[in-house]
PDB file of N, CA and C in Angstrom:
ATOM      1  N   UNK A   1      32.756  12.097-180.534  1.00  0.00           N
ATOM      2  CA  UNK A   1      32.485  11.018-181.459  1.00  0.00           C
ATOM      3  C   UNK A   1      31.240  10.269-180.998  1.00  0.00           C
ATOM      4  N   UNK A   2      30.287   9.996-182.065  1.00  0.00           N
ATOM      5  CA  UNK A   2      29.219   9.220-182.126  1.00  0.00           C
ATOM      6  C   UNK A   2      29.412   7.607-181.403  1.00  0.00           C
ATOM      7  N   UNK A   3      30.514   6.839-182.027  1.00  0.00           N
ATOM      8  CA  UNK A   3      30.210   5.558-182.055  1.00  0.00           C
ATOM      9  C   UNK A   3      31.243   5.288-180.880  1.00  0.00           C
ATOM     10  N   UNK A   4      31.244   4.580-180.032  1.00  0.00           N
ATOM     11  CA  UNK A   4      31.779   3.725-179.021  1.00  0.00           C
ATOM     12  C   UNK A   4      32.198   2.337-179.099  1.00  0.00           C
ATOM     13  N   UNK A   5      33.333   1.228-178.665  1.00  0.00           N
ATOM     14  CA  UNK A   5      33.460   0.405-178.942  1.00  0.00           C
ATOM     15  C   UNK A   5      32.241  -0.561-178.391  1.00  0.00           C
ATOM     16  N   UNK A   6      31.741   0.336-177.119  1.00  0.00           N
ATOM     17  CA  UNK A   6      30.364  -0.702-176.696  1.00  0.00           C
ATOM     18  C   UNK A   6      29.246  -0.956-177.905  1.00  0.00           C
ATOM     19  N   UNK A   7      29.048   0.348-178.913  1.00  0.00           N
ATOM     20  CA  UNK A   7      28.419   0.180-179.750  1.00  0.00           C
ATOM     21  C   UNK A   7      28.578  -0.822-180.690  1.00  0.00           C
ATOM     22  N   UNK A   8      29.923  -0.974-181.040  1.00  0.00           N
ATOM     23  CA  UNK A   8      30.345  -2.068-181.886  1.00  0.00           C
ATOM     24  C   UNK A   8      30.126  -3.275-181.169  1.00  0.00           C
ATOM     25  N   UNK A   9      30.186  -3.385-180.235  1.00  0.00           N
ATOM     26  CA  UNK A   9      29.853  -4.961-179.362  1.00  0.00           C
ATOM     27  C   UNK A   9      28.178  -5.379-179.411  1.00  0.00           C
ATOM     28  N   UNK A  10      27.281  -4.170-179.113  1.00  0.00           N
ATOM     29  CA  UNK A  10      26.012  -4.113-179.805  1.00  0.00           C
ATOM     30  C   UNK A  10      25.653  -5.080-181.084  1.00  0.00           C
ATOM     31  N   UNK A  11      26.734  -4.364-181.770  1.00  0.00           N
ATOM     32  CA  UNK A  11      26.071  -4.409-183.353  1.00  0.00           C
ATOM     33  C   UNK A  11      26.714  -5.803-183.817  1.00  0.00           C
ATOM     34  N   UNK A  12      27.727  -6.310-183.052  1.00  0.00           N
ATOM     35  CA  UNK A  12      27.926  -8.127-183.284  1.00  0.00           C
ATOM     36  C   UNK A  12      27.142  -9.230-182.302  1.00  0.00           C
ATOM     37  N   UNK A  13      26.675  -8.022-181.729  1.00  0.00           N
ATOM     38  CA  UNK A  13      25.543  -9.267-180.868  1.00  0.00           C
ATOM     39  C   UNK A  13      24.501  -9.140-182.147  1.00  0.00           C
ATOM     40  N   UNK A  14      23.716  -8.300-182.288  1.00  0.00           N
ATOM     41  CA  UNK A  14      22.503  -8.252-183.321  1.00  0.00           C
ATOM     42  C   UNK A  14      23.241  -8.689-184.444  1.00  0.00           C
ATOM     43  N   UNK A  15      24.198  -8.895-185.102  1.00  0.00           N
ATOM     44  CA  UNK A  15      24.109  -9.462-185.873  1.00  0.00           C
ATOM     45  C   UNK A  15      24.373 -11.212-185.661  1.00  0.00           C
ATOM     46  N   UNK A  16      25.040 -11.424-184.388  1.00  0.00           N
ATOM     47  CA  UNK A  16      24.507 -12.980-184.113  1.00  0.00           C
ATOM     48  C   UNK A  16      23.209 -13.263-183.873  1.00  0.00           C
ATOM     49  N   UNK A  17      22.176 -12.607-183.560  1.00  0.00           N
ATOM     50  CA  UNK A  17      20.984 -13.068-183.449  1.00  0.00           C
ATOM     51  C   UNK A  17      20.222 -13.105-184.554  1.00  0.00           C
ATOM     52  N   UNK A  18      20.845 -12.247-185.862  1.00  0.00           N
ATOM     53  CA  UNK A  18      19.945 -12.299-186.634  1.00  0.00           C
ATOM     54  C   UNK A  18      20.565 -13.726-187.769  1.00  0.00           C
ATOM     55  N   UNK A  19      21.635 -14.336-187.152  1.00  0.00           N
ATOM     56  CA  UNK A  19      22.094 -15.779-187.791  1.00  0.00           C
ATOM     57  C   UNK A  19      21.290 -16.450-187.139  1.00  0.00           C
ATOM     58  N   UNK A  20      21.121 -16.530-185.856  1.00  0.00           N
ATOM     59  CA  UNK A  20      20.654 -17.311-185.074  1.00  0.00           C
ATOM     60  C   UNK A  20      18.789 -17.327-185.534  1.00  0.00           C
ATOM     61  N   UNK A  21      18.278 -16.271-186.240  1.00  0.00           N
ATOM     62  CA  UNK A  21      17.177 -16.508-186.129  1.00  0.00           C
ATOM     63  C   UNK A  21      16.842 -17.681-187.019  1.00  0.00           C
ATOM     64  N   UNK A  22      15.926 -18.531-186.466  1.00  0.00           N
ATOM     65  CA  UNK A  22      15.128 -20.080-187.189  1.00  0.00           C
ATOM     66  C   UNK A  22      14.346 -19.764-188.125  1.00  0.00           C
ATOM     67  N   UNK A  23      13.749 -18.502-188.310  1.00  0.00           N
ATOM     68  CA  UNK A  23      12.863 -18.545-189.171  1.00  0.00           C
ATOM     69  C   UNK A  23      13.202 -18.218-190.748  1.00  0.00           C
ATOM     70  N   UNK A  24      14.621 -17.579-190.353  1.00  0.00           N
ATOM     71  CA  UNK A  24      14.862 -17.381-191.926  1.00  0.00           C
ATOM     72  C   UNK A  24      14.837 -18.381-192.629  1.00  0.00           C
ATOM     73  N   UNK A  25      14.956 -18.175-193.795  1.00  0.00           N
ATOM     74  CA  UNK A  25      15.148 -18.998-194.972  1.00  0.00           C
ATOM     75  C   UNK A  25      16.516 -18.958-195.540  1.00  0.00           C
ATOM     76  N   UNK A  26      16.698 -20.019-196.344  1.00  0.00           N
ATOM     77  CA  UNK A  26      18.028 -20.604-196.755  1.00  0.00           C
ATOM     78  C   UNK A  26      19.002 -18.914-197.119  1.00  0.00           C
ATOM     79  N   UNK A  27      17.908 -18.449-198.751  1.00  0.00           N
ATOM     80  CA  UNK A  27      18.587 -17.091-198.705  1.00  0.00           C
ATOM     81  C   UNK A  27      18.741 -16.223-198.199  1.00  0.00           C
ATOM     82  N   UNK A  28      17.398 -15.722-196.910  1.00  0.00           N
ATOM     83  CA  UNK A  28      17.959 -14.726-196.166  1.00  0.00           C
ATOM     84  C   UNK A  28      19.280 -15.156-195.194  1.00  0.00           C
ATOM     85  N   UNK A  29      19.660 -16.341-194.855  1.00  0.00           N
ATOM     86  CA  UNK A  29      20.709 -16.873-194.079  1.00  0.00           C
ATOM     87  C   UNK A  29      21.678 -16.670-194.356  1.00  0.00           C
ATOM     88  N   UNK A  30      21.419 -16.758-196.004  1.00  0.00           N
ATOM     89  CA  UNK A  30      22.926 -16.153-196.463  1.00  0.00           C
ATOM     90  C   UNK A  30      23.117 -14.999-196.560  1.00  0.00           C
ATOM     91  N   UNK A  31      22.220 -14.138-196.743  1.00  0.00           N
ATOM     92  CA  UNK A  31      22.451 -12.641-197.211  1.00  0.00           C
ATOM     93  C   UNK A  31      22.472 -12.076-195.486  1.00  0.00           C
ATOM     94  N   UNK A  32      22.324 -12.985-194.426  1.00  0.00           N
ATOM     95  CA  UNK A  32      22.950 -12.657-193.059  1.00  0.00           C
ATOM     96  C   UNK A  32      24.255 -12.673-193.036  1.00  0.00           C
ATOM     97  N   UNK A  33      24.677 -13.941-193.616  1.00  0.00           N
ATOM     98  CA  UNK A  33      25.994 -14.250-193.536  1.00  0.00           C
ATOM     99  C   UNK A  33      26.939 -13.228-194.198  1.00  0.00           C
ATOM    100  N   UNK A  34      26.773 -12.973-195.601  1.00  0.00           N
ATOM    101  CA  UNK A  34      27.124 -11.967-196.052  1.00  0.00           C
ATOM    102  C   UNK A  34      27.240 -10.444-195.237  1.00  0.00           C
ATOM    103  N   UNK A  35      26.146 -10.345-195.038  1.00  0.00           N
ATOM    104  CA  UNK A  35      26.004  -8.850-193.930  1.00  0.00           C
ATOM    105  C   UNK A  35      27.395  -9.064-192.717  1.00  0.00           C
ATOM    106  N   UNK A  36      27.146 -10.203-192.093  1.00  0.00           N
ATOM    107  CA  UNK A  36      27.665 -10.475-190.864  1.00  0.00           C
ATOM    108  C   UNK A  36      29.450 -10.455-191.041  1.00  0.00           C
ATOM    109  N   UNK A  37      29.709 -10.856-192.395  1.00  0.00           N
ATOM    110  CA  UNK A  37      31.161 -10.880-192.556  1.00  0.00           C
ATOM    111  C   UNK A  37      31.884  -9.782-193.048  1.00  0.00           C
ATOM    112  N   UNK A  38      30.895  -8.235-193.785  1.00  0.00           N
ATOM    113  CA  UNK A  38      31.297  -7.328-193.478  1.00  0.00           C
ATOM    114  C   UNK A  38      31.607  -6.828-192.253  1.00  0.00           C
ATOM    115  N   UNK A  39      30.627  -6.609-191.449  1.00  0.00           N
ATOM    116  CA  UNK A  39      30.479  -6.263-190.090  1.00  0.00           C
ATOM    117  C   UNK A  39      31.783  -6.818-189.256  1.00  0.00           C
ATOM    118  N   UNK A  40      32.071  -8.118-189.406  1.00  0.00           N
ATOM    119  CA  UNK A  40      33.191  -8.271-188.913  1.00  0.00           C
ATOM    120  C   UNK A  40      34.651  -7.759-189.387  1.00  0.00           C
ATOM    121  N   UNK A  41      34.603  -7.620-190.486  1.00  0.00           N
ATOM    122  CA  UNK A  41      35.802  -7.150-191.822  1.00  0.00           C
ATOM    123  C   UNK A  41      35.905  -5.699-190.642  1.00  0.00           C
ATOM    124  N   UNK A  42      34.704  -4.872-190.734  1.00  0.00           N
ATOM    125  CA  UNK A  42      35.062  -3.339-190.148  1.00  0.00           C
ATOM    126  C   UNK A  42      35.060  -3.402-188.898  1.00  0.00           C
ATOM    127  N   UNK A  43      34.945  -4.682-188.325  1.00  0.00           N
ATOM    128  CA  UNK A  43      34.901  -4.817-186.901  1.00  0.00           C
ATOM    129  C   UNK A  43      36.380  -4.452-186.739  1.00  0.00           C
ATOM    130  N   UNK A  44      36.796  -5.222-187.331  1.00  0.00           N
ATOM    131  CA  UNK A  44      38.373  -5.319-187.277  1.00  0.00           C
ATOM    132  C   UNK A  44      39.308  -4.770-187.353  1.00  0.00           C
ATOM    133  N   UNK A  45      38.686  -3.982-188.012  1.00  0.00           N
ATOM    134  CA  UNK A  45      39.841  -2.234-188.606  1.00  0.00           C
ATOM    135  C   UNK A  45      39.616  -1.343-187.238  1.00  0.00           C
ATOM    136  N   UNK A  46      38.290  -1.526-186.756  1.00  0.00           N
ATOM    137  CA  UNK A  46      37.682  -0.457-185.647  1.00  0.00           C
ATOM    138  C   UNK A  46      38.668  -1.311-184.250  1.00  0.00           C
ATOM    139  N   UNK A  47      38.759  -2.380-184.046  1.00  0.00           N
ATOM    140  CA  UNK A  47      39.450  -2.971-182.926  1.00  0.00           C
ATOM    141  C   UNK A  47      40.919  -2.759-183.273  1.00  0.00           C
ATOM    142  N   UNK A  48      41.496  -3.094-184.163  1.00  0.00           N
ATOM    143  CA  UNK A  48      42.871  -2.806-184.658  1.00  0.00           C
ATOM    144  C   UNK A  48      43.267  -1.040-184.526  1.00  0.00           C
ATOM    145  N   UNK A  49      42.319  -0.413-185.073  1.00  0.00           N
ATOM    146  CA  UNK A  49      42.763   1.106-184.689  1.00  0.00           C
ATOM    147  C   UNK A  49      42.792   1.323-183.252  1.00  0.00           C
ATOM    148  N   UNK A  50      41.787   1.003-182.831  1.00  0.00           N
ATOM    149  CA  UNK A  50      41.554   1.307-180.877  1.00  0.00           C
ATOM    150  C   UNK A  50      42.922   0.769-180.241  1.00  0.00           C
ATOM    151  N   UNK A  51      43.308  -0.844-180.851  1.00  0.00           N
ATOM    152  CA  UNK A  51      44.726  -1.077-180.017  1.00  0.00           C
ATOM    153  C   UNK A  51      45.647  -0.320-180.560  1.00  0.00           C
ATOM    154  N   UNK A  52      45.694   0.394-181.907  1.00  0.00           N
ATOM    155  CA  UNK A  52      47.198   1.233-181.835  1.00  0.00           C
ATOM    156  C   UNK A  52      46.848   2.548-181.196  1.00  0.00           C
ATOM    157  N   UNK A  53      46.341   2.707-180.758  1.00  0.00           N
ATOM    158  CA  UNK A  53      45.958   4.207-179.962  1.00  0.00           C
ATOM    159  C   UNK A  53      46.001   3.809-178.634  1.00  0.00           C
ATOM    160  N   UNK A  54      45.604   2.902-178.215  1.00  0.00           N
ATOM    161  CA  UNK A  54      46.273   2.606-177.363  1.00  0.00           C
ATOM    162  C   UNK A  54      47.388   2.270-176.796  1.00  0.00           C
ATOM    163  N   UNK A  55      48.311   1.745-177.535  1.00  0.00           N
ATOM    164  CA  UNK A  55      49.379   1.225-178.111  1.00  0.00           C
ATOM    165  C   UNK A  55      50.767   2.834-177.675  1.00  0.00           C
ATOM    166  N   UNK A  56      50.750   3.452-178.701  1.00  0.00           N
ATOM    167  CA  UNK A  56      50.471   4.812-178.768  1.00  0.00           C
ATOM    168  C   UNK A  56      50.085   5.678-176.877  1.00  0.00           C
ATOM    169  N   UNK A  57      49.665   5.668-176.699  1.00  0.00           N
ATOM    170  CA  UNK A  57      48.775   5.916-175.254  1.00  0.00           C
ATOM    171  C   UNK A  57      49.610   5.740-173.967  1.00  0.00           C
ATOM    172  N   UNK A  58      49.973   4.491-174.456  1.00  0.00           N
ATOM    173  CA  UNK A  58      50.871   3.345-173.946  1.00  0.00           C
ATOM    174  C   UNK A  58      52.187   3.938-173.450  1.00  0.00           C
ATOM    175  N   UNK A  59      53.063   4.022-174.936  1.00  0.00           N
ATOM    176  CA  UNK A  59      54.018   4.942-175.537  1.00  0.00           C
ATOM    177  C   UNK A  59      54.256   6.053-174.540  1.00  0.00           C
ATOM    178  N   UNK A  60      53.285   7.362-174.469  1.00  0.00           N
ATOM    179  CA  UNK A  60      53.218   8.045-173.804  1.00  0.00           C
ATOM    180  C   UNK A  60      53.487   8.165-172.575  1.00  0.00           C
ATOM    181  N   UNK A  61      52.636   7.087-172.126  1.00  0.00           N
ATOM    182  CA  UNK A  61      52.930   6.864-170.501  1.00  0.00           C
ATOM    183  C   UNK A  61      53.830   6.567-169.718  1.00  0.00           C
ATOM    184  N   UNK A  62      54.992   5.635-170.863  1.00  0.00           N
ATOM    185  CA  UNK A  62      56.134   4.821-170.261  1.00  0.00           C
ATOM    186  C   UNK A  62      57.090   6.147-170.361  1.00  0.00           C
ATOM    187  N   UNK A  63      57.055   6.957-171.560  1.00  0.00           N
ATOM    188  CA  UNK A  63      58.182   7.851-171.884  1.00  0.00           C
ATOM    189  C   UNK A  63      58.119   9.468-171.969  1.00  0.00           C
ATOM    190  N   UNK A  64      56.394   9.771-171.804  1.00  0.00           N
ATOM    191  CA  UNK A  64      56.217  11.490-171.735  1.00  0.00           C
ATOM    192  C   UNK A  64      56.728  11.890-173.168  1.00  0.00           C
ATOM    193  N   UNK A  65      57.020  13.089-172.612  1.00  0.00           N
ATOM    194  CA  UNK A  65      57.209  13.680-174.155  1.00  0.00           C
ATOM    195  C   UNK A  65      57.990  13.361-175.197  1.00  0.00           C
ATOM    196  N   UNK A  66      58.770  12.964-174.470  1.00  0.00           N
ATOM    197  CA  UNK A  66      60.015  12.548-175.531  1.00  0.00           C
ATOM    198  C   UNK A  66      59.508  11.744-176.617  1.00  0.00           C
ATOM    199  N   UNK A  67      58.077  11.305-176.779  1.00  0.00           N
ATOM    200  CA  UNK A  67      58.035  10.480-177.765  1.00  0.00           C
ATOM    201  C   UNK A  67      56.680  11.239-178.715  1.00  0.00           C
ATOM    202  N   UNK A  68      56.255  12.306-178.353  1.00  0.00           N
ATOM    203  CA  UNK A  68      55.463  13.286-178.846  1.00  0.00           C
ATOM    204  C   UNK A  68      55.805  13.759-180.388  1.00  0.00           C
ATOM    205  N   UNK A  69      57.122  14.070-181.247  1.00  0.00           N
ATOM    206  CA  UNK A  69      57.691  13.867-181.899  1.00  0.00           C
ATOM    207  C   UNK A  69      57.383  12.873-182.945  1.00  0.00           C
ATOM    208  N   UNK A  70      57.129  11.649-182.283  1.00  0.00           N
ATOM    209  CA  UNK A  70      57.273  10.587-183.428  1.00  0.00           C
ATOM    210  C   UNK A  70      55.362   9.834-183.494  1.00  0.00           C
ATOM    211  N   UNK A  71      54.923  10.982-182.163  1.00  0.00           N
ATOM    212  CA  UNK A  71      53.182  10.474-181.662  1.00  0.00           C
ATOM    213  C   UNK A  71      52.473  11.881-182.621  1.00  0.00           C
ATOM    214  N   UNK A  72      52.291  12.239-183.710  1.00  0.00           N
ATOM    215  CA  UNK A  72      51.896  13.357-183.705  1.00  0.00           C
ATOM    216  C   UNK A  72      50.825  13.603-183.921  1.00  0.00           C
ATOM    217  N   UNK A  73      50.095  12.895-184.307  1.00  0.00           N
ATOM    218  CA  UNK A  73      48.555  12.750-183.500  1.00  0.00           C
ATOM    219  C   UNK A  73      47.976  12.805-181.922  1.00  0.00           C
ATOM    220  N   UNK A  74      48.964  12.574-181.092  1.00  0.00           N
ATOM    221  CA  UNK A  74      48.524  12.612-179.491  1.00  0.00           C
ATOM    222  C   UNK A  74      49.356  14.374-179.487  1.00  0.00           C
ATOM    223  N   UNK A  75      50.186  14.600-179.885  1.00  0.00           N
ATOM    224  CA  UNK A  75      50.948  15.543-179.711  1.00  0.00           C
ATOM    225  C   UNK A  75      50.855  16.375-180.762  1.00  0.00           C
ATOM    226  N   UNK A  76      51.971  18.031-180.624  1.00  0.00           N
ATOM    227  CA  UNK A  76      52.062  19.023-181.498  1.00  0.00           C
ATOM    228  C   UNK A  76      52.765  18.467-182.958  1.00  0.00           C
ATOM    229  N   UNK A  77      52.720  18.394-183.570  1.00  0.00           N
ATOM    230  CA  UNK A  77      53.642  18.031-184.656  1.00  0.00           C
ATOM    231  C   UNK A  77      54.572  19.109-185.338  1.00  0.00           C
ATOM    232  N   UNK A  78      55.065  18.817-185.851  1.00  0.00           N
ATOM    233  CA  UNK A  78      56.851  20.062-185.969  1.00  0.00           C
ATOM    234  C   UNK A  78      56.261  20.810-187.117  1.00  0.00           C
TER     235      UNK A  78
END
């Protein structure tokens, strides 16, 4: 896979700097803002998936296979 969660940490720094920049103007500020609250919207789905896989991961570790069955994405499925 291409994208990394470091990448996503990247891409909410640049998009705080590009709020932060002084020189915009009223509308580009907003059409930051706009940008910036997608970015966070899919931020969110991308952090929310990473903790159930981890979550999941988790699962695994405490109980081994026995839970492979109900993990069937980490595991064989029936």
């Amino acid at each position: 896979m291409k994208n990394k969660l470091g990448d996503l940490n990247n891409h909410l720094f640049a998009a705080l700097e590009r709020l932060n920049d002084e020189s915009l103007s009223a509308e580009e500020i907003e059409s930051e803002a706009k940008r910036a609250s997608a970015i966070v919207a899919v931020a969110d789905q991308v952090v929310s998936n990473a903790d159930l896989q981890l979550r999941a991961a988790k699962l695994f570790a405490d109980h081994g296979q026995a839970v492979l069955p109900m993990l069937p994405q980490i595991g064989k499925s029936e």
